[in-house]
Protein backbone atom coordinates (compact mmCIF):
# COMPACT_ATOMS: atom_id res chain seq x y z
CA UNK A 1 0.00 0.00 0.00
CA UNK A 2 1.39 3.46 -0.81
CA UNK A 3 1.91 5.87 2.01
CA UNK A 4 1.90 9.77 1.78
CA UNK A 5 5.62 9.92 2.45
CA UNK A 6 5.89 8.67 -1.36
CA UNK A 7 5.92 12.60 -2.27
CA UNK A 8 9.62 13.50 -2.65
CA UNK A 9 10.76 16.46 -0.45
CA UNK A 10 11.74 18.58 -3.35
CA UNK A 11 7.85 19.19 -4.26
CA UNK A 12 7.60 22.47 -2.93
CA UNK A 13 3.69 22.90 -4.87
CA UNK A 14 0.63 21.57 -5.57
CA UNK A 15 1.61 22.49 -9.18
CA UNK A 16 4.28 20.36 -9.06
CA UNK A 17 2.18 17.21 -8.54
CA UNK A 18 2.14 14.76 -11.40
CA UNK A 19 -1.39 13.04 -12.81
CA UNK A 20 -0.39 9.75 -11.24
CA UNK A 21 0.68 11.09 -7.71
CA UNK A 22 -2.48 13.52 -8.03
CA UNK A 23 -4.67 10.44 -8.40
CA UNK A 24 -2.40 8.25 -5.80
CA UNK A 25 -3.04 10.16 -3.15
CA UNK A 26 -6.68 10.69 -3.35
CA UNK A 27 -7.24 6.56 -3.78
CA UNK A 28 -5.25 6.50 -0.39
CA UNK A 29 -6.68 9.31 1.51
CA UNK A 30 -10.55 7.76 0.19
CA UNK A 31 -9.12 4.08 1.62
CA UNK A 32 -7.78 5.86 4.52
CA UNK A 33 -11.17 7.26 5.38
CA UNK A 34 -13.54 4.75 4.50
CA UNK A 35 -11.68 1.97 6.27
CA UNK A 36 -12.64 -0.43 3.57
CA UNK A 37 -11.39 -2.28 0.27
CA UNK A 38 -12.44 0.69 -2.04
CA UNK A 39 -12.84 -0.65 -5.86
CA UNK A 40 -10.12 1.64 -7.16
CA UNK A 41 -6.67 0.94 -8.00
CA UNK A 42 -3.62 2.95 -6.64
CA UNK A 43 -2.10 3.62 -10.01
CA UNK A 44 -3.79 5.11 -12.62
CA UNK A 45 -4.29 2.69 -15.66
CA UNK A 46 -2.47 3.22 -19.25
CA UNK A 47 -5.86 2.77 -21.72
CA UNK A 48 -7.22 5.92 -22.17
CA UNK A 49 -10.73 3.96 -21.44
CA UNK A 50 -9.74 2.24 -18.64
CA UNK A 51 -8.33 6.07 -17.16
CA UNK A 52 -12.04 6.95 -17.84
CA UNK A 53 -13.29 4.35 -15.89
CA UNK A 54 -11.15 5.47 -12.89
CA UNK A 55 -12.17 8.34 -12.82
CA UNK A 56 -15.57 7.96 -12.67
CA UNK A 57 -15.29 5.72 -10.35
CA UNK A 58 -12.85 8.32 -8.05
CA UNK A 59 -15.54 10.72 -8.75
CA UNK A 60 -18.20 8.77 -7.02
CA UNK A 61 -16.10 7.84 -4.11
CA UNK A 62 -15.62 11.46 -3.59
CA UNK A 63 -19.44 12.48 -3.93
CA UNK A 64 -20.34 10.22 -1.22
């Protein structure tokens, strides 16, 4: 499982957050808070469909 301390020290901004460690972080913090398997994988996928998909699904999680 991926921990926050995976953001390297020299980030200094939010700007300087890639895509992946963007949508990382908000898996962990939504498994973090919800205590539960969450349907979402901590990576994001490299289809353009399956990225899609993800997202939605992130979207939901967040809604809730």
């Amino acid at each position: 499982m991926n921990t926050f301390s995976d953001i390297e020290d020299e980030i200094l901004s939010l700007k300087e957050f890639s895509t992946e460690l963007i949508v990382s972080s908000a898996v962990q913090c939504i498994k973090t808070i919800l205590k539960e398997d969450v349907d979402l994988p901590n990576t994001l996928p490299g289809g353009m469909s399956a990225r899609f998909r993800m997202g939605t699904g992130l979207a939901n999680y967040i809604q809730v």
